[in-house]
Protein backbone atom coordinates (compact mmCIF):
# COMPACT_ATOMS: atom_id res chain seq x y z
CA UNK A 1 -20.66 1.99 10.38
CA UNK A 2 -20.32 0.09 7.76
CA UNK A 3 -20.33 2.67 5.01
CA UNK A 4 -17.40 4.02 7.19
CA UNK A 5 -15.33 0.86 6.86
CA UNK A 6 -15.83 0.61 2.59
CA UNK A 7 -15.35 4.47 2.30
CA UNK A 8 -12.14 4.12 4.21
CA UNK A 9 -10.95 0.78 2.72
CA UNK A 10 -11.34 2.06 -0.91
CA UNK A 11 -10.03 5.13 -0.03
CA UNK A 12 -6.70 3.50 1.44
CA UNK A 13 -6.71 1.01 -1.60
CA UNK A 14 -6.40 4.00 -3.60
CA UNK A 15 -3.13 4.97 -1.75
CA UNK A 16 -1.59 1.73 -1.88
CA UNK A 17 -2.33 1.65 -5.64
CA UNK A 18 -1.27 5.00 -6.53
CA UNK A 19 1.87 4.38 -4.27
CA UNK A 20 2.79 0.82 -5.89
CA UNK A 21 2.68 2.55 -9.42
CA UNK A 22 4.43 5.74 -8.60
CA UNK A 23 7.13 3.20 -6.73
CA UNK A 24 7.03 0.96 -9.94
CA UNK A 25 8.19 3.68 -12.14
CA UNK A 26 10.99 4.67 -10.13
CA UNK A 27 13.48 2.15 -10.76
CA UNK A 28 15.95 4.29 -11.99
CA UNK A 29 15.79 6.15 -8.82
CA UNK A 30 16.84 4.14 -5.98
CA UNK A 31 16.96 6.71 -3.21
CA UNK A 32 13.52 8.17 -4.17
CA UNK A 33 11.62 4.53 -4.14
CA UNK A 34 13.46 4.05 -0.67
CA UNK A 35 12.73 7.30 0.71
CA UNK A 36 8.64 7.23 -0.74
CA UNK A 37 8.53 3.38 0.46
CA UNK A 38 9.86 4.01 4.14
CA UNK A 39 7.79 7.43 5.00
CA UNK A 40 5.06 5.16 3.53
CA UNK A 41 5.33 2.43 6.45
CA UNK A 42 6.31 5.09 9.57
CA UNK A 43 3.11 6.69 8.22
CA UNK A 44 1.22 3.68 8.56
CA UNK A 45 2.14 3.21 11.99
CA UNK A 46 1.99 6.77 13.24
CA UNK A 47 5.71 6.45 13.83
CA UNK A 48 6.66 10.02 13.79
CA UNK A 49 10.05 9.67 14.97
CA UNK A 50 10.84 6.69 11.84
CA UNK A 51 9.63 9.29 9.59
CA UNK A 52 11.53 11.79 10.65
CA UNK A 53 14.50 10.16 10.76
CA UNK A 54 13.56 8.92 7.21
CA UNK A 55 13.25 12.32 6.30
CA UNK A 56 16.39 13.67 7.52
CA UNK A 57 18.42 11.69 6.25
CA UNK A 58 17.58 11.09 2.92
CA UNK A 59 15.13 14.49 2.29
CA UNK A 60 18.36 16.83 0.80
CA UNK A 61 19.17 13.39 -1.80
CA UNK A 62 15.50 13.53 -3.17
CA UNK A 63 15.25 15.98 -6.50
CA UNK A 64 11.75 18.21 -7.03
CA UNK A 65 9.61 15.62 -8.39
CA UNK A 66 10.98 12.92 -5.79
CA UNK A 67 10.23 15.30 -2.95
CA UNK A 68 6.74 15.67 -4.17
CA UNK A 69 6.23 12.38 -4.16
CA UNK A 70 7.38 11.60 -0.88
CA UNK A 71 5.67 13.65 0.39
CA UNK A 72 1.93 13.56 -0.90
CA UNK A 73 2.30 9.71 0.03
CA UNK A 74 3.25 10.52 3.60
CA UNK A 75 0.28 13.43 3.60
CA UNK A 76 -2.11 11.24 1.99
CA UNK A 77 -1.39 8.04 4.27
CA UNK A 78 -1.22 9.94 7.46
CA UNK A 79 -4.85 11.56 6.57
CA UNK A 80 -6.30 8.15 5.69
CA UNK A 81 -5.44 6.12 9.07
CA UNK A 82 -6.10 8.96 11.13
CA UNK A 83 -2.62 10.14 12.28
CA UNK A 84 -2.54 13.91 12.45
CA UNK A 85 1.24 14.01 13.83
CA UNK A 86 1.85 12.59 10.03
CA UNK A 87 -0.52 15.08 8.38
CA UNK A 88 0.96 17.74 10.78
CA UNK A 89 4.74 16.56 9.65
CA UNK A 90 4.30 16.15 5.84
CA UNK A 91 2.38 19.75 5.97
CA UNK A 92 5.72 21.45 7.82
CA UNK A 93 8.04 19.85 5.60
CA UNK A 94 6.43 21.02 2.25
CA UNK A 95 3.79 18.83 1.14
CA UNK A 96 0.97 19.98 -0.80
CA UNK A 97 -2.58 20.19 0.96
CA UNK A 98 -4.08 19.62 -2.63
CA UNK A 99 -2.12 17.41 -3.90
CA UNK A 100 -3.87 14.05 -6.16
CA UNK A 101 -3.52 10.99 -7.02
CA UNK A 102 -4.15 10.06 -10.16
CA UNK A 103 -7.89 9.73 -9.72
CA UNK A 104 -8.31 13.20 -8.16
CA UNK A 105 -8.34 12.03 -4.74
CA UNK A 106 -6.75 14.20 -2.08
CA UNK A 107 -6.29 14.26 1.50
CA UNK A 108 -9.40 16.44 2.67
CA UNK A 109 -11.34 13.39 1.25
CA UNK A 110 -9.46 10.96 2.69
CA UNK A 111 -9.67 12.46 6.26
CA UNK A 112 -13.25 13.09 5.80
CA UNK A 113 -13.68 9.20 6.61
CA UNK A 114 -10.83 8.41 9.18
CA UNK A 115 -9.91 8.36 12.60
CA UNK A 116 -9.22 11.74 14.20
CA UNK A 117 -10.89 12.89 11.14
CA UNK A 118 -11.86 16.18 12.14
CA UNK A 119 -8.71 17.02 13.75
CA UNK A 120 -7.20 16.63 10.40
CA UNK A 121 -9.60 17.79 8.26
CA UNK A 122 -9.30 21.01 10.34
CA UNK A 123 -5.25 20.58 9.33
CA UNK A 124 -5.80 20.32 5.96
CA UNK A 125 -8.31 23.92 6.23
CA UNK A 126 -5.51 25.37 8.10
CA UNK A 127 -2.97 24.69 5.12
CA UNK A 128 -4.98 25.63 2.36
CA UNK A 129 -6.75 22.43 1.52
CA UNK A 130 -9.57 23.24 -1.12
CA UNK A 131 -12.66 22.17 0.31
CA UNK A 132 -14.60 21.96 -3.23
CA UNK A 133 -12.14 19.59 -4.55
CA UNK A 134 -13.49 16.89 -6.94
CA UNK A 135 -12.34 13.73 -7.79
CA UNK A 136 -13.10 11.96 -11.20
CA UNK A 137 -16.39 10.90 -10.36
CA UNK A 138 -16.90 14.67 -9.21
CA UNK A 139 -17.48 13.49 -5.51
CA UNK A 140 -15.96 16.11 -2.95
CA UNK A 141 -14.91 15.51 0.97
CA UNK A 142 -18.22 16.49 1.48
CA UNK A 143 -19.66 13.70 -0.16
CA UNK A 144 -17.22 11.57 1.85
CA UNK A 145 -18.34 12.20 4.84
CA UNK A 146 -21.61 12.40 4.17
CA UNK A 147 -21.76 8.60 3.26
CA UNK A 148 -19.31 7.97 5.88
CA UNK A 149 -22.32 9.94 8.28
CA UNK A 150 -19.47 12.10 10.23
CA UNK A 151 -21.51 14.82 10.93
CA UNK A 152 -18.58 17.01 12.92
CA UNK A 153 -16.55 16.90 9.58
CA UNK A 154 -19.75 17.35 7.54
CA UNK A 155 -20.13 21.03 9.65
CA UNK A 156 -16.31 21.68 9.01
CA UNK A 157 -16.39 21.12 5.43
CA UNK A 158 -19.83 23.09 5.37
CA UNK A 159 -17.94 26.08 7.85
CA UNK A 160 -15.11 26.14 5.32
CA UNK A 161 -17.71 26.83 2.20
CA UNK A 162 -18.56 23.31 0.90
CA UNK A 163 -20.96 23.60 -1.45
CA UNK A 164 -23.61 21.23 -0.28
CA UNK A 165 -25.76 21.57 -3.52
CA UNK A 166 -22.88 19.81 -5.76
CA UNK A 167 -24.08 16.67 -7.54
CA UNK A 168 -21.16 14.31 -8.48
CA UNK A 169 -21.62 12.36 -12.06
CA UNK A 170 -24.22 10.25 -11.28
CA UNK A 171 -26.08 13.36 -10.17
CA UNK A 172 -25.69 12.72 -5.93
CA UNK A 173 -25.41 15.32 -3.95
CA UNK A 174 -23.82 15.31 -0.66
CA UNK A 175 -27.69 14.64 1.15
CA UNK A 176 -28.47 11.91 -1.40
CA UNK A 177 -25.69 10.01 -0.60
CA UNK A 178 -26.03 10.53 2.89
CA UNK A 179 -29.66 9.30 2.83
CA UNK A 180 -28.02 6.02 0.80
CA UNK A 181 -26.00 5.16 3.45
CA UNK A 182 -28.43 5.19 6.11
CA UNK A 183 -27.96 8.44 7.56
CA UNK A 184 -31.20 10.10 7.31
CA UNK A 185 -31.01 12.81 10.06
CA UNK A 186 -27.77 14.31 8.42
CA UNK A 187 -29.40 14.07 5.45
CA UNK A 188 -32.37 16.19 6.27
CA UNK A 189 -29.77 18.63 7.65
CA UNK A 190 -28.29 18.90 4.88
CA UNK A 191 -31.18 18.91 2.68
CA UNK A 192 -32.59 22.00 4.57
CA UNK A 193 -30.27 24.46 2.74
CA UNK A 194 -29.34 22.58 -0.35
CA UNK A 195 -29.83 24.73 -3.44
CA UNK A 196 -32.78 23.47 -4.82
CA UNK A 197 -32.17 23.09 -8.72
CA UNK A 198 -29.53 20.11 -7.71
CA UNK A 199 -31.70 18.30 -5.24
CA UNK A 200 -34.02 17.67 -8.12
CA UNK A 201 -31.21 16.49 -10.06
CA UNK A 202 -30.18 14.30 -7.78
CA UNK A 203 -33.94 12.74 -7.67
CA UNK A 204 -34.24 12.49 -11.11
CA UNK A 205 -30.75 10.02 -10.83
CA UNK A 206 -33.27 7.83 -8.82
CA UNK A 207 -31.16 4.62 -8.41
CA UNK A 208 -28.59 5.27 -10.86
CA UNK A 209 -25.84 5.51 -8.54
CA UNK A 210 -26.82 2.26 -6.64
CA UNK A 211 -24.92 -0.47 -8.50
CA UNK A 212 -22.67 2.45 -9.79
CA UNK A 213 -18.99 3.07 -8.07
CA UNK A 214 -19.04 5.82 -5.60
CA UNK A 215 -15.35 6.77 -5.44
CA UNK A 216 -12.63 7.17 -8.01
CA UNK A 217 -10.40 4.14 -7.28
């Protein structure tokens, strides 16, 4: 539970940052920081009908780039508090399934620890999310829910050809982190089938990753 709660609150910090600095450099662009700032709130709240009407009327004002950015906010919010009308909005109107932010992070991993997360998750497959998607630190959804313990996403990602074998930087795998967290019996599970050669490099990384950050920020 409460490797749930950090995953998710550094995960949403990570929004809120990359949001603040893509609003910050948008002064010259009124209609786009508007647009980006009110999809970002009716996300928040689930509010599909706000966002819609957000997205009505201002959508057709919004050039390329602005678009994109609207969007992978509204996709990446809507994953991260566990509202799949948001995810299942932002998806119809355009957005990116793989989309980043800055650190790597995408939506898949962001799901992978929230409400309703393997409703979405399940979106995200649907619409050509990349399950084997790596952030900075080389951690992948996977790894997410692993430490998060979710064991219905874990067998999505896993169904959707997550490699379970991949070590992040600190030389984790999916299992190792897993067993960190406290969650020993998905561990084992997904120990049983790990590919062997990055099991022991994840033993050899001992306690490395301990005082070490787990997700890009």
């Amino acid at each position: 539970m409460v490797g749930r709660f950090v995953t998710r609150g550094l995960v949403f910090s990570i929004i809120v940052a990359g949001a603040l600095l893509m609003l910050a450099s948008m002064d010259r662009d009124e209609t786009t920081r508007r647009t980006t700032g009110r999809l970002m709130a009716a996300a928040c709240n689930g509010d599909v009908a706000a966002a819609t009407a957000e997205w009505e009327r201002s959508a057709s004002r919004l050039d390329a780039a602005g678009r994109r950015a609207a969007l992978a906010t509204t996709l990446h919010t809507g994953a991260t508090l566990g509202h799949p009308e948001i995810v299942r909005l932002a998806l119809r109107w355009g957005a990116d399934p793989n989309a980043a932010t800055e650190r790597g992070s995408t939506a898949l991993m962001m799901a992978a620890t929230a409400p309703r997360g393997s409703e979405i998750v399940q979106l995200l497959l649907d619409a050509g999310a990349r399950p084997d998607a790596c952030d900075e630190l080389d951690n992948t959804a996977l790894t997410a829910a692993a430490i998060d313990g979710n064991a219905a996403v874990v067998d999505l990602l896993l169904r959707a050809g997550s490699d379970r074998g991949h070590a992040n930087q600190f030389g984790r795998t999916a299992a190792s982190m897993a067993r960190l967290a406290g969650h020993d019996e998905l561990a084992r599970s997904l120990d049983d089938a790990a590919d062997p050669s990055a099991r022991n490099r994840s033993s050899r990384a001992g306690s490395l990753a301990t005082n070490q950050p787990t997700f890009a920020k």
